[in-house]
Protein backbone atom coordinates (compact mmCIF):
# COMPACT_ATOMS: atom_id res chain seq x y z
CA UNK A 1 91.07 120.44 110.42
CA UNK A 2 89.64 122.99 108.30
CA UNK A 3 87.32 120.66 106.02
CA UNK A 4 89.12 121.75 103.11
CA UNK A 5 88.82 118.19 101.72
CA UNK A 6 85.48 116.24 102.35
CA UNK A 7 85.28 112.75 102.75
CA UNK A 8 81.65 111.33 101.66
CA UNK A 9 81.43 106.88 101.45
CA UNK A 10 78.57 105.68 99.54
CA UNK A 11 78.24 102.41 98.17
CA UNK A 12 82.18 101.28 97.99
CA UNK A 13 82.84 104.44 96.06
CA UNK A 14 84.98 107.23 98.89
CA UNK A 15 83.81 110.89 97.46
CA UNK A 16 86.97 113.37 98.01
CA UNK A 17 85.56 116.40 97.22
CA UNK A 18 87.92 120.00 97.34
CA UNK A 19 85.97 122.69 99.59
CA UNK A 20 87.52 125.94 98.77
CA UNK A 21 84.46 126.96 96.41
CA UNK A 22 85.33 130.75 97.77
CA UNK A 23 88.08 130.49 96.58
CA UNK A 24 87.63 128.14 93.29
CA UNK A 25 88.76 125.20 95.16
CA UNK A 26 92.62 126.63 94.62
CA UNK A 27 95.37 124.34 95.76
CA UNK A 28 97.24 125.45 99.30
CA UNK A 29 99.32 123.71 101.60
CA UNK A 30 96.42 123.27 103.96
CA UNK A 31 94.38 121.18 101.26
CA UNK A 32 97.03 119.12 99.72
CA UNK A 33 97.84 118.18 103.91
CA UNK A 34 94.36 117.44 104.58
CA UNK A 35 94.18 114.95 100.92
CA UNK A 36 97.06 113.33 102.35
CA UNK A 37 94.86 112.11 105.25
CA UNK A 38 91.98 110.41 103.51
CA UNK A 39 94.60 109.61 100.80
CA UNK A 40 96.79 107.06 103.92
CA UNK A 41 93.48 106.16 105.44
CA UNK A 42 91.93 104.99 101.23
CA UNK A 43 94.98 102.70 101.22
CA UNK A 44 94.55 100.96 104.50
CA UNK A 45 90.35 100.33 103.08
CA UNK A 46 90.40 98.23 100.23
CA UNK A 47 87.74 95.87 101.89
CA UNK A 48 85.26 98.78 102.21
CA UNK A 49 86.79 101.38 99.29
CA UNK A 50 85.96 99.84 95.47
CA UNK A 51 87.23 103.10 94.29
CA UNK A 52 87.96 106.62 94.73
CA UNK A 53 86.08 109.65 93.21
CA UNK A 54 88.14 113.28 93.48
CA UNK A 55 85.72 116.38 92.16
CA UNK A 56 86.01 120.03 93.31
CA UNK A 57 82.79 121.52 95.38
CA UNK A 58 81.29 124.74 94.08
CA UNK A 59 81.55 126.55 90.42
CA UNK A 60 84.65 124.47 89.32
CA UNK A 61 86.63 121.63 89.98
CA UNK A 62 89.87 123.91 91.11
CA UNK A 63 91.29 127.10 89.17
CA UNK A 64 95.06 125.63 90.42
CA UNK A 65 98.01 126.05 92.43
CA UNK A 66 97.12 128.86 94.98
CA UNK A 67 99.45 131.93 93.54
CA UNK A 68 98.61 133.74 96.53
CA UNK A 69 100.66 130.87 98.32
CA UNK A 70 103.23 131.58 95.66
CA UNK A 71 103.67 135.03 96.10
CA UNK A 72 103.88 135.02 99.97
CA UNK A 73 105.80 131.88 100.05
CA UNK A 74 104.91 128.16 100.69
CA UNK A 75 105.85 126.66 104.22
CA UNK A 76 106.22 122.94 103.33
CA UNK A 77 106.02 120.16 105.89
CA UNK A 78 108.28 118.72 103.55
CA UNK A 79 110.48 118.86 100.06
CA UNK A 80 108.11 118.27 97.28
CA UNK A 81 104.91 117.62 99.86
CA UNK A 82 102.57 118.54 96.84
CA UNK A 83 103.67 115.88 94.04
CA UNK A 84 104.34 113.01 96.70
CA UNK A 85 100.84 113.36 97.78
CA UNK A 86 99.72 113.64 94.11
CA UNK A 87 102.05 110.62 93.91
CA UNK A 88 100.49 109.03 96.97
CA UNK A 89 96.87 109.36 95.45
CA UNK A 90 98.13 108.14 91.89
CA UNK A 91 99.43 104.58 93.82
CA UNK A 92 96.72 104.07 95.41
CA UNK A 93 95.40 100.32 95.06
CA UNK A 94 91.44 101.49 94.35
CA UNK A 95 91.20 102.66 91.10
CA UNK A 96 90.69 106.23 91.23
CA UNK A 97 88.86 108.59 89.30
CA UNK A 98 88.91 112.80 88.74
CA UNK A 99 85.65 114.14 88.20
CA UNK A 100 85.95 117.44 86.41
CA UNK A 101 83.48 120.27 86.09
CA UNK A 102 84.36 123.76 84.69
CA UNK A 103 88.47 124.74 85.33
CA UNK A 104 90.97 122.23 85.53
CA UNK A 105 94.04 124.42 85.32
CA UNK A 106 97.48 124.44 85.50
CA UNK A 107 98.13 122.56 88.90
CA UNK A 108 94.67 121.06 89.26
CA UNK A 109 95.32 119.75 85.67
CA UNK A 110 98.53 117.77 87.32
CA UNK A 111 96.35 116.85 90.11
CA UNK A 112 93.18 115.84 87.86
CA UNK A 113 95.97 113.21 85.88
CA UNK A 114 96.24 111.46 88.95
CA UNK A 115 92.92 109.92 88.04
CA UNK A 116 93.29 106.50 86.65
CA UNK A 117 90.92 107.68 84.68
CA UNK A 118 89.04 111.21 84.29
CA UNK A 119 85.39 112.21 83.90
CA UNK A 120 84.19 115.59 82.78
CA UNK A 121 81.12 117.67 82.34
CA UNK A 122 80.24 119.65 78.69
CA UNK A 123 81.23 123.25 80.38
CA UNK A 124 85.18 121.58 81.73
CA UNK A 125 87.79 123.29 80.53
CA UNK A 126 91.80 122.19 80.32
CA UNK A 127 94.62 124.47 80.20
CA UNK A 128 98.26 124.30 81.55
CA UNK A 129 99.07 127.90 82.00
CA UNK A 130 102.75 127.59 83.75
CA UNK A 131 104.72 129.23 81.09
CA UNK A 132 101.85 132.01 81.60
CA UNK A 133 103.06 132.33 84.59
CA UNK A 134 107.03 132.06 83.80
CA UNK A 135 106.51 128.68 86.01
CA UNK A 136 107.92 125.27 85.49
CA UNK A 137 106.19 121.85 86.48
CA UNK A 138 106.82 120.03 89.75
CA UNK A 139 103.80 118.21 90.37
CA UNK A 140 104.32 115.61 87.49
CA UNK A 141 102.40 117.26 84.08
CA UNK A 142 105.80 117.04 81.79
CA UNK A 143 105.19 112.65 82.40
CA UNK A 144 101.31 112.23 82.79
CA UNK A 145 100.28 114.12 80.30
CA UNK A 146 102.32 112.75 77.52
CA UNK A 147 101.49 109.22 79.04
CA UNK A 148 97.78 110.20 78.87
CA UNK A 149 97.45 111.91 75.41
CA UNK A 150 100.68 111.31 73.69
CA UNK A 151 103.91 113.29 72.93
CA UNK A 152 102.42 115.92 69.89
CA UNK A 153 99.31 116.98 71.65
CA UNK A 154 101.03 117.06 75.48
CA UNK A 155 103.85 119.15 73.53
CA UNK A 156 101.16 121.46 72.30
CA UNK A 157 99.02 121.91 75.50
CA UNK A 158 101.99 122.89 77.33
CA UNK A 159 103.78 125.47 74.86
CA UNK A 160 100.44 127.00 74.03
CA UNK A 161 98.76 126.99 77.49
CA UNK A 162 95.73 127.56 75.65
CA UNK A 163 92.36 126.27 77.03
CA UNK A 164 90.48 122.97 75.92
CA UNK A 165 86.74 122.34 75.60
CA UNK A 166 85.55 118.72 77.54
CA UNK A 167 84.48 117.78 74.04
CA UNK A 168 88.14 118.88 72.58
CA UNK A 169 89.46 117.05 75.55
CA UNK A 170 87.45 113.73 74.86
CA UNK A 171 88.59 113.55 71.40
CA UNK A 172 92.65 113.98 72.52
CA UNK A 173 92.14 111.27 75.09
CA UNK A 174 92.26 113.14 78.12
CA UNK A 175 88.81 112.04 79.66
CA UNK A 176 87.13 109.05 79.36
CA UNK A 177 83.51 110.47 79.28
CA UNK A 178 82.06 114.14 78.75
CA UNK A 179 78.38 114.38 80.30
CA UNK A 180 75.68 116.72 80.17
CA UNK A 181 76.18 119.48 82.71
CA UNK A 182 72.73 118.86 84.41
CA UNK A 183 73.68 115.12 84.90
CA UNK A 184 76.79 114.66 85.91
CA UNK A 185 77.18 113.78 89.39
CA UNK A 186 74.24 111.06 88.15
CA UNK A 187 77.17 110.45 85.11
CA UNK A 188 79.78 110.00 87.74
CA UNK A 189 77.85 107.45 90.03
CA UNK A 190 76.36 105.27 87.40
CA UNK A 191 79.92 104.80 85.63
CA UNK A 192 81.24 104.13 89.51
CA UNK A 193 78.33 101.63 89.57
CA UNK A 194 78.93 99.90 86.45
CA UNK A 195 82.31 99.50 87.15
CA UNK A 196 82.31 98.21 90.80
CA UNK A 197 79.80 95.74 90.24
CA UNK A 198 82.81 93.93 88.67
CA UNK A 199 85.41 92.10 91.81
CA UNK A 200 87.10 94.36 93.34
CA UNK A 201 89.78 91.88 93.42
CA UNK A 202 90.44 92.28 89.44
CA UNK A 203 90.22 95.95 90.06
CA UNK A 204 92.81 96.55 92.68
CA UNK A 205 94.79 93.75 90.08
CA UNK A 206 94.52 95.45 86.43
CA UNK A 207 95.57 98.47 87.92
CA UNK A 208 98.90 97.09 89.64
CA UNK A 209 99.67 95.23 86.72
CA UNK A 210 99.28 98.55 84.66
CA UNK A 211 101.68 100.77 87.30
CA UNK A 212 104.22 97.91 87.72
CA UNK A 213 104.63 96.99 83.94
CA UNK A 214 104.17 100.84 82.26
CA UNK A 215 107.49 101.35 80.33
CA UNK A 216 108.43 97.60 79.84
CA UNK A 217 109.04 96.18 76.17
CA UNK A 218 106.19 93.74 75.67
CA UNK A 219 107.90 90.51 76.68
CA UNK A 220 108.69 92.20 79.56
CA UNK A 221 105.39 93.16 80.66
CA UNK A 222 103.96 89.79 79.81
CA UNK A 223 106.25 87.67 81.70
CA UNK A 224 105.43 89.87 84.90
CA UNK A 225 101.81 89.58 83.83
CA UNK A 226 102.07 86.05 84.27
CA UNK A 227 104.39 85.83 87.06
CA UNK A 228 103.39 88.60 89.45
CA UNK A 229 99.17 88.93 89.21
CA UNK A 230 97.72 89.11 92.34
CA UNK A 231 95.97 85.72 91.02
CA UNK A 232 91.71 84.89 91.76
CA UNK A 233 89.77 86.59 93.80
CA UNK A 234 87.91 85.29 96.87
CA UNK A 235 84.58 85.59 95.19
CA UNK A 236 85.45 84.23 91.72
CA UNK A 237 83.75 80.70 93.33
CA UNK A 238 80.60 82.87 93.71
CA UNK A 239 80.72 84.76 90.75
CA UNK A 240 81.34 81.46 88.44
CA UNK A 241 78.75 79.38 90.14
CA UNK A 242 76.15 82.65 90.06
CA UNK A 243 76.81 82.50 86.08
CA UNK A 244 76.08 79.13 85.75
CA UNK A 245 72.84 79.70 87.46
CA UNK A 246 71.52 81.97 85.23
């Protein structure tokens, strides 16, 4: 193992951090095998894993898809390893959220929109720069970023590859919360806080009932809202009878 991917646990929240900072955290083969580990182990954990955190170590969250890889040519354990593992991380049961500071390009964009939800810093920045490139997408950007910030402004981003500010990429939808530079990793762990203090239970729930229902027509949706939640949690007993102390 080359510690290209740390693995930090604090407090139910499991800290993936990419460790390429020489190298602006770009994607290889190497990282995207070593995510994949923590990513099988996460999904086995939800007892001791509220939720997961992915940021980038260093100057930036990542600059991208390694084109040094590109050029010399990618040795794959497998077809597609890079969006199943993307995949892999988007399914997980935890909720899961990207924690972005300075670039977010291109491939670390389609990684970042794994996130179930995504944090930034004042100095991120946003671009998808394949057609720079003469590149098309096969990590998943053409459906999550559409899903994320609609059709018009998706259509835009990509055509234009030009480069959004964290504020210009609050305002689209794209992150949830833009932070000052100085506190962000304090940002990051009090919005963690906030939101495991809530059941985990209900977590792991609202998000399966989000994956399993996106795309159905609303009757649809409800009906399998009704029919397939995960139901109470083991500590709603607790949680009610807590309330009523108060």
């Amino acid at each position: 193992m080359a510690d290209t991917v740390l693995r930090k646990d604090k407090d139910g929240v499991a800290l993936l951090t990419l460790n390429r900072p020489d190298k602006l955290n770009a994607l290889n083969v190497e990282l995207f095998q070593e995510l994949e580990e923590h990513v099988l182990d996460i999904a086995e954990q939800v007892d001791e894993v509220g939720c997961v955190v992915l940021k980038g170590a260093g100057r930036c969250f990542s600059a991208g898809h390694d084109l040094g890889d590109i050029a010399t040519g990618e040795k794959l354990p497998r077809p597609n390893f890079q969006a199943k593992v993307i995949q892999a991380l988007a399914c997980l049961p935890q909720p899961v959220i990207t924690a972005v500071h300075s670039h977010c390009y291109t491939g670390a964009l389609e990684l970042a929109l794994a996130g179930d939800l995504i944090l930034a810093s004042e100095n991120a920045k946003f671009a998808d720069t394949h057609g720079k490139w003469a590149l098309q997408p096969v990590w998943g950007i053409s459906q999550r970023l559409p899903r994320r910030v609609g059709r018009s402004k998706a259509t835009e981003m990509m055509l234009t590859g030009r480069t959004y500010t964290g504020a210009e990429a609050l305002k689209m939808d794209l992150v949830n919360a833009v932070f000052p530079d100085d506190q962000f990793d304090a940002g990051v762990a009090r919005f963690c806080a906030d939101m495991l203090a809530n059941s985990w239970h209900s977590l792991r729930g609202y998000k399966m009932l989000m994956m399993e229902t996106d795309g159905m027509m609303l009757d649809e949706g409800l009906a399998y809202e009704v029919y397939n939640g995960i139901g109470v949690g083991p500590d709603m007993a607790e949680r009610i009878s807590g309330f009523g102390k108060k």
